[in-house]
N, C-alpha and C. Protein backbone atom coordinates (compact mmCIF):
# COMPACT_ATOMS: atom_id res chain seq x y z
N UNK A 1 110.49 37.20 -124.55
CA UNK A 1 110.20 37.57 -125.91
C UNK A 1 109.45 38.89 -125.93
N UNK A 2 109.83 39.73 -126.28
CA UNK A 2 109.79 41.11 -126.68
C UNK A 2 108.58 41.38 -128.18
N UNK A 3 107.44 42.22 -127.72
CA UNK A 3 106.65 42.65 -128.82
C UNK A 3 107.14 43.65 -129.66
N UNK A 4 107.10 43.38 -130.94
CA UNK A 4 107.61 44.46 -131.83
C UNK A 4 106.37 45.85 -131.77
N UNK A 5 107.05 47.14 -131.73
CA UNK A 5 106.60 48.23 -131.45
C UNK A 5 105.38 48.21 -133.30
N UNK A 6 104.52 48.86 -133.09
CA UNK A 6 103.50 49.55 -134.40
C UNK A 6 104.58 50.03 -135.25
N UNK A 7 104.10 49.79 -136.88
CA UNK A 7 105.33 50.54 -137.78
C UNK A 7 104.80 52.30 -137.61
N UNK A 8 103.78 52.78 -137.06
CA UNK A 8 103.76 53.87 -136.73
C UNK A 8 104.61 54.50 -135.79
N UNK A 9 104.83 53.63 -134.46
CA UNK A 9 105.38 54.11 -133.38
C UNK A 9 107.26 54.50 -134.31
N UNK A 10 107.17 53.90 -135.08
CA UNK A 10 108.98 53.45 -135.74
C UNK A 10 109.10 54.49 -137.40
N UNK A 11 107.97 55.17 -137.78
CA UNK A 11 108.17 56.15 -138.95
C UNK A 11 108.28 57.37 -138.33
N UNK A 12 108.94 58.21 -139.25
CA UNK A 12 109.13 59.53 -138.94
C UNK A 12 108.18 60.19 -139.09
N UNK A 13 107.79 61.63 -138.22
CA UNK A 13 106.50 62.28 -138.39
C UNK A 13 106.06 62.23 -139.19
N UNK A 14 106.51 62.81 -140.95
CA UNK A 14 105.78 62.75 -141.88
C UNK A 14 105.31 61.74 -142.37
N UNK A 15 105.83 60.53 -142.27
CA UNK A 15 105.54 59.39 -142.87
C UNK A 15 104.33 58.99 -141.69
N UNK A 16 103.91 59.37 -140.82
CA UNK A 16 103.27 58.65 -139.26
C UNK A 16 101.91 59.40 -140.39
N UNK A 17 102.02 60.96 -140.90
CA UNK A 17 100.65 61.84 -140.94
C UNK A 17 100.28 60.76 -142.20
N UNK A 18 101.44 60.94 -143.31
CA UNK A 18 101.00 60.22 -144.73
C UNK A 18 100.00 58.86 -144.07
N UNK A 19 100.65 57.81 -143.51
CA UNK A 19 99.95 56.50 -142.77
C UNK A 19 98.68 56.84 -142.61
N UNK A 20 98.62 58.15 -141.56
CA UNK A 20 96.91 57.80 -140.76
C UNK A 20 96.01 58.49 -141.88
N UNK A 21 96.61 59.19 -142.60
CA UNK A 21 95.19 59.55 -143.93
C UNK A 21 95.29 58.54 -144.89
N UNK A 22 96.10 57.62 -145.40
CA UNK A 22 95.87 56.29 -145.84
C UNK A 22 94.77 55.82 -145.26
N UNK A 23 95.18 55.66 -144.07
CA UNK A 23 94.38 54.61 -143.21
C UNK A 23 92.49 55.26 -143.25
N UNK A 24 92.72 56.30 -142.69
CA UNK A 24 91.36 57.00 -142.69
C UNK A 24 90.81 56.72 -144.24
N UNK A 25 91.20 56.92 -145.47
CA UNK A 25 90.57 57.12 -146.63
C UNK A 25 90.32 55.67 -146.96
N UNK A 26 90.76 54.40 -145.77
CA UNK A 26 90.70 53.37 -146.62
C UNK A 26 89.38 53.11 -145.52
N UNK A 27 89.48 53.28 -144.54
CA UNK A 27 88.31 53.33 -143.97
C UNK A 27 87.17 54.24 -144.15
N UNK A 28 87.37 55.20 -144.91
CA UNK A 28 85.85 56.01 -145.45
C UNK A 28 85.59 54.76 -147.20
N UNK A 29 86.71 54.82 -147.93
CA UNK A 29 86.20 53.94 -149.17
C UNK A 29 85.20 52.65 -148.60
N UNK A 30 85.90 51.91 -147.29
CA UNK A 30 85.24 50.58 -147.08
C UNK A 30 83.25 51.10 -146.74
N UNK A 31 83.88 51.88 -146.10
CA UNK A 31 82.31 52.20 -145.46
C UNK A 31 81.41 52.56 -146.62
N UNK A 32 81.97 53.59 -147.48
CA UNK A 32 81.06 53.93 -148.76
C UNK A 32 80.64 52.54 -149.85
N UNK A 33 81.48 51.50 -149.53
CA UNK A 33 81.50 50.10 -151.00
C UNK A 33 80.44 49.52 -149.81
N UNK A 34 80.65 49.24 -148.61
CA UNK A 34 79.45 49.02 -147.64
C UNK A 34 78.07 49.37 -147.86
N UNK A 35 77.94 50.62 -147.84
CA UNK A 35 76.38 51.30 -147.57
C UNK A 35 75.87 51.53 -148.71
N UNK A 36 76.77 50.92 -150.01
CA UNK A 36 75.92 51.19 -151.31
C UNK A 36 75.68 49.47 -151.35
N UNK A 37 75.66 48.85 -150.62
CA UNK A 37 75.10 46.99 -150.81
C UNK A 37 73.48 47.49 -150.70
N UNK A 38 73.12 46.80 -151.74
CA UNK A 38 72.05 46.78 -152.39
C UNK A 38 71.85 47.31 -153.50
N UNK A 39 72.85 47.80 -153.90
CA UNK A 39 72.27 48.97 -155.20
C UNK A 39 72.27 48.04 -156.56
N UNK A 40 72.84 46.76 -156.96
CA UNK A 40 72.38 46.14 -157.82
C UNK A 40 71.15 45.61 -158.04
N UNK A 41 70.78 45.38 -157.41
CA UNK A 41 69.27 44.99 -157.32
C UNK A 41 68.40 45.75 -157.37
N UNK A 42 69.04 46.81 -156.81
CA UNK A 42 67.65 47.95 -156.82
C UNK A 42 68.15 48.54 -158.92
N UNK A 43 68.85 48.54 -158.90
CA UNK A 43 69.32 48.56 -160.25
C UNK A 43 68.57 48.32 -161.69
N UNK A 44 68.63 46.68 -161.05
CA UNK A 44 68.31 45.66 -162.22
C UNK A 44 66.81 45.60 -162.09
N UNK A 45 65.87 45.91 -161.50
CA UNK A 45 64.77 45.91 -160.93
C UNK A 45 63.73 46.64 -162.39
N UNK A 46 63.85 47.26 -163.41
CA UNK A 46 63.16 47.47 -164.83
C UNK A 46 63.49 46.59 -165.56
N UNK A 47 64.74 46.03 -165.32
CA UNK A 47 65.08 45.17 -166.23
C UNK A 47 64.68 44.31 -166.30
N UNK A 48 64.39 43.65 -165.02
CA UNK A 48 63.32 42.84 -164.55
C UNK A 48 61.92 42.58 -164.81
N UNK A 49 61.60 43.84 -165.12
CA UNK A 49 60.03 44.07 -165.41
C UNK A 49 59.36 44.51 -164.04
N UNK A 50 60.17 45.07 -163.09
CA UNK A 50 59.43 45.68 -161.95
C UNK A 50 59.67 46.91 -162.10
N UNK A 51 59.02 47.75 -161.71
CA UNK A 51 58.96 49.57 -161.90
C UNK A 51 59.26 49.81 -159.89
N UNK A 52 60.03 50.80 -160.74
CA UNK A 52 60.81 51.73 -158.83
C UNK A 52 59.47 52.49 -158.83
N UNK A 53 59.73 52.32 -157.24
CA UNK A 53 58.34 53.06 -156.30
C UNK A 53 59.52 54.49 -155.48
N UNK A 54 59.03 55.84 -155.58
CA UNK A 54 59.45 56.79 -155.22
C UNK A 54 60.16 56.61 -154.43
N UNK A 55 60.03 55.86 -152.87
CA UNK A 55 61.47 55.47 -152.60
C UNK A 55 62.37 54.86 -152.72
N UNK A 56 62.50 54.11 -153.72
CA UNK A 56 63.40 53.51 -154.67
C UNK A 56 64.30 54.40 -154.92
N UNK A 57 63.55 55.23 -155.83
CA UNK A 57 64.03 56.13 -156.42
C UNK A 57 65.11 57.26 -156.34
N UNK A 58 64.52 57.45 -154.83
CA UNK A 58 65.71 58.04 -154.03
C UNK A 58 66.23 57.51 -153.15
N UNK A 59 66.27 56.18 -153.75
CA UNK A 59 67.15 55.51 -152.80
C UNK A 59 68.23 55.32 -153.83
N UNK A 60 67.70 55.43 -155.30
CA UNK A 60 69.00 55.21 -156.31
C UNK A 60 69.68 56.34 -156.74
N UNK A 61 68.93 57.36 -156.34
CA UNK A 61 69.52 58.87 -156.19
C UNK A 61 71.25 58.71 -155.72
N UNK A 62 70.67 58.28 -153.85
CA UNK A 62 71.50 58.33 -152.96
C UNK A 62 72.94 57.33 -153.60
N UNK A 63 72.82 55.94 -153.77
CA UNK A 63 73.70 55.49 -154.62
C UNK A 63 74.30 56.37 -155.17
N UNK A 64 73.64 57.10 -156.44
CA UNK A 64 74.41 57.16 -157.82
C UNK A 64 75.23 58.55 -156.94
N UNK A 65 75.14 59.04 -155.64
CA UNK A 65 75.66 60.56 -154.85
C UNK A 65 77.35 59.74 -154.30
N UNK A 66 76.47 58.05 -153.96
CA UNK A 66 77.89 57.68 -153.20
C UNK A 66 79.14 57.30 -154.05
N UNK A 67 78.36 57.11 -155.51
CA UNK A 67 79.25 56.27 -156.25
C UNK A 67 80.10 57.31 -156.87
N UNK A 68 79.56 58.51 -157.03
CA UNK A 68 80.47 59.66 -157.47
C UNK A 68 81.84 60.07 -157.07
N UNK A 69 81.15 59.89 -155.49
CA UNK A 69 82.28 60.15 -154.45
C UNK A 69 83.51 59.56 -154.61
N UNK A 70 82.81 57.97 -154.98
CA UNK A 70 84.11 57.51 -154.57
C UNK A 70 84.77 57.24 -156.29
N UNK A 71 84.80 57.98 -157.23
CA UNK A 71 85.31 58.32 -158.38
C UNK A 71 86.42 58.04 -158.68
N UNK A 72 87.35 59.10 -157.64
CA UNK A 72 88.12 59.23 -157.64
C UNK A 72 89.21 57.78 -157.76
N UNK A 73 88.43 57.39 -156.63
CA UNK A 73 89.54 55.95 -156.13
C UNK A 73 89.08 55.23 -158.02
N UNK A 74 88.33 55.01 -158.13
CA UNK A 74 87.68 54.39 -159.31
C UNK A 74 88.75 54.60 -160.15
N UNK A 75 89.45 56.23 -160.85
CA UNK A 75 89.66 56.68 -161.71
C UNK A 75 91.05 56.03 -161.48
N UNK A 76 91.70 55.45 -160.54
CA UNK A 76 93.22 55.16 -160.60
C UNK A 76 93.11 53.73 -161.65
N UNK A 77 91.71 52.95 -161.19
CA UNK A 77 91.75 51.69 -162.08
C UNK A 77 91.57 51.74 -163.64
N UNK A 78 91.43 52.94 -163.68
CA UNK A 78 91.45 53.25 -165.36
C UNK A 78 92.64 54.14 -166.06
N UNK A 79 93.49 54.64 -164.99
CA UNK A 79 94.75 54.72 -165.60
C UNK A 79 95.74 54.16 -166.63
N UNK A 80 96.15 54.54 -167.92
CA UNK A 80 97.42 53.35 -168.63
C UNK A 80 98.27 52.79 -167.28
N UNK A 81 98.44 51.59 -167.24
CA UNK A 81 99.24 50.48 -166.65
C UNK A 81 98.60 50.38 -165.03
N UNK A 82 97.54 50.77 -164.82
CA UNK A 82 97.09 50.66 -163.38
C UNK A 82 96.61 48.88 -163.38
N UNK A 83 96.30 48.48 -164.58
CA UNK A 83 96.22 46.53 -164.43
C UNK A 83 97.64 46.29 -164.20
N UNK A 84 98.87 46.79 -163.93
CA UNK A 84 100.16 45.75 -163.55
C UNK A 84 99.85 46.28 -161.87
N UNK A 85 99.31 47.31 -161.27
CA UNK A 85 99.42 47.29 -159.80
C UNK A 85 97.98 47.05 -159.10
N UNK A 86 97.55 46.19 -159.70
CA UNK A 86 96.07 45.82 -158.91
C UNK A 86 96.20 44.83 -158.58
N UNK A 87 97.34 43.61 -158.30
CA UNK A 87 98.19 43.08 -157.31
C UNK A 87 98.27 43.85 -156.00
N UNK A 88 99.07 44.98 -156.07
CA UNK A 88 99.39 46.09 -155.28
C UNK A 88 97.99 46.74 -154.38
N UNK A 89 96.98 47.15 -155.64
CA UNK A 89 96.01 47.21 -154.86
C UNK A 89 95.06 46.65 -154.06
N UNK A 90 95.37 45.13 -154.43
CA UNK A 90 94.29 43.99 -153.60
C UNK A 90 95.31 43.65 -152.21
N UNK A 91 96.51 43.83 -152.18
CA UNK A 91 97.42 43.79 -150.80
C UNK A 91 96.74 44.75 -150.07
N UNK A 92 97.01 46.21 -150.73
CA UNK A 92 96.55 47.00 -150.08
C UNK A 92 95.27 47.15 -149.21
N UNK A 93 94.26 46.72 -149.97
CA UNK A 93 92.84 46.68 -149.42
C UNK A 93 92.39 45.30 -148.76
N UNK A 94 93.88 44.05 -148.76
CA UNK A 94 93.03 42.93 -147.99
C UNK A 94 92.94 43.56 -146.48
N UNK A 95 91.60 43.18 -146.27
CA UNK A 95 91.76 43.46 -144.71
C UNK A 95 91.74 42.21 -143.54
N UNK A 96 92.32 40.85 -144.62
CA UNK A 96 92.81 39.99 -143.59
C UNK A 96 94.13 39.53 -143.44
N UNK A 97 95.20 40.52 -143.95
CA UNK A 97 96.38 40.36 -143.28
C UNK A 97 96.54 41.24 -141.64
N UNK A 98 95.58 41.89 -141.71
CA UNK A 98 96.24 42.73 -140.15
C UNK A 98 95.32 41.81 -139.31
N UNK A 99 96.00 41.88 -138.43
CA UNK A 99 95.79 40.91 -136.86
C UNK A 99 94.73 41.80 -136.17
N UNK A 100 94.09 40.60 -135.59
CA UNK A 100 92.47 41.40 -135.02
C UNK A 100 92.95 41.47 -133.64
């Protein structure tokens, strides 16, 4: 029984480059939705009735720098008809169909 080759090893150049900057941008989005964990809390924290202490502060700086960034990706979910492919997009971003 024979292993099936990577669908990389089997696309044509252009389609191999399109793949690995997919891949890369889905691995910079994960890392950025990552390193902003915590920012609700630090958030809700007046609302609360607790007051941010200066590094708070720039710690909510840093957030509101990452959340910009990732805008972009943001701005597709607010497109007319982008709710019929957010099916599409939760395939896309499960990361427990690929084999560890």
């Amino acid at each position: 029984m024979s292993a099936e080759p990577p669908i990389e090893a089997l696309a044509v150049p252009w389609w191999r480059l399109l793949w690995a900057s997919q891949r890369r941008e889905v691995r910079r989005l994960v890392a950025e939705v990552v390193a902003m964990r915590g920012f609700m809390p630090l958030l809700m924290k007046p609302r609360n009735g607790q007051p941010w202490t200066p590094a708070e502060k720039a710690q909510l700086i840093e957030h509101l720098r990452r959340l910009s960034h990732l805008s972009p990706y943001l701005l597709l979910l607010l497109l007319p008809g982008s709710a019929m492919l957010l099916p599409a997009y939760a395939w896309w971003l499960d990361r427990r169909r690929q084999r560890r």
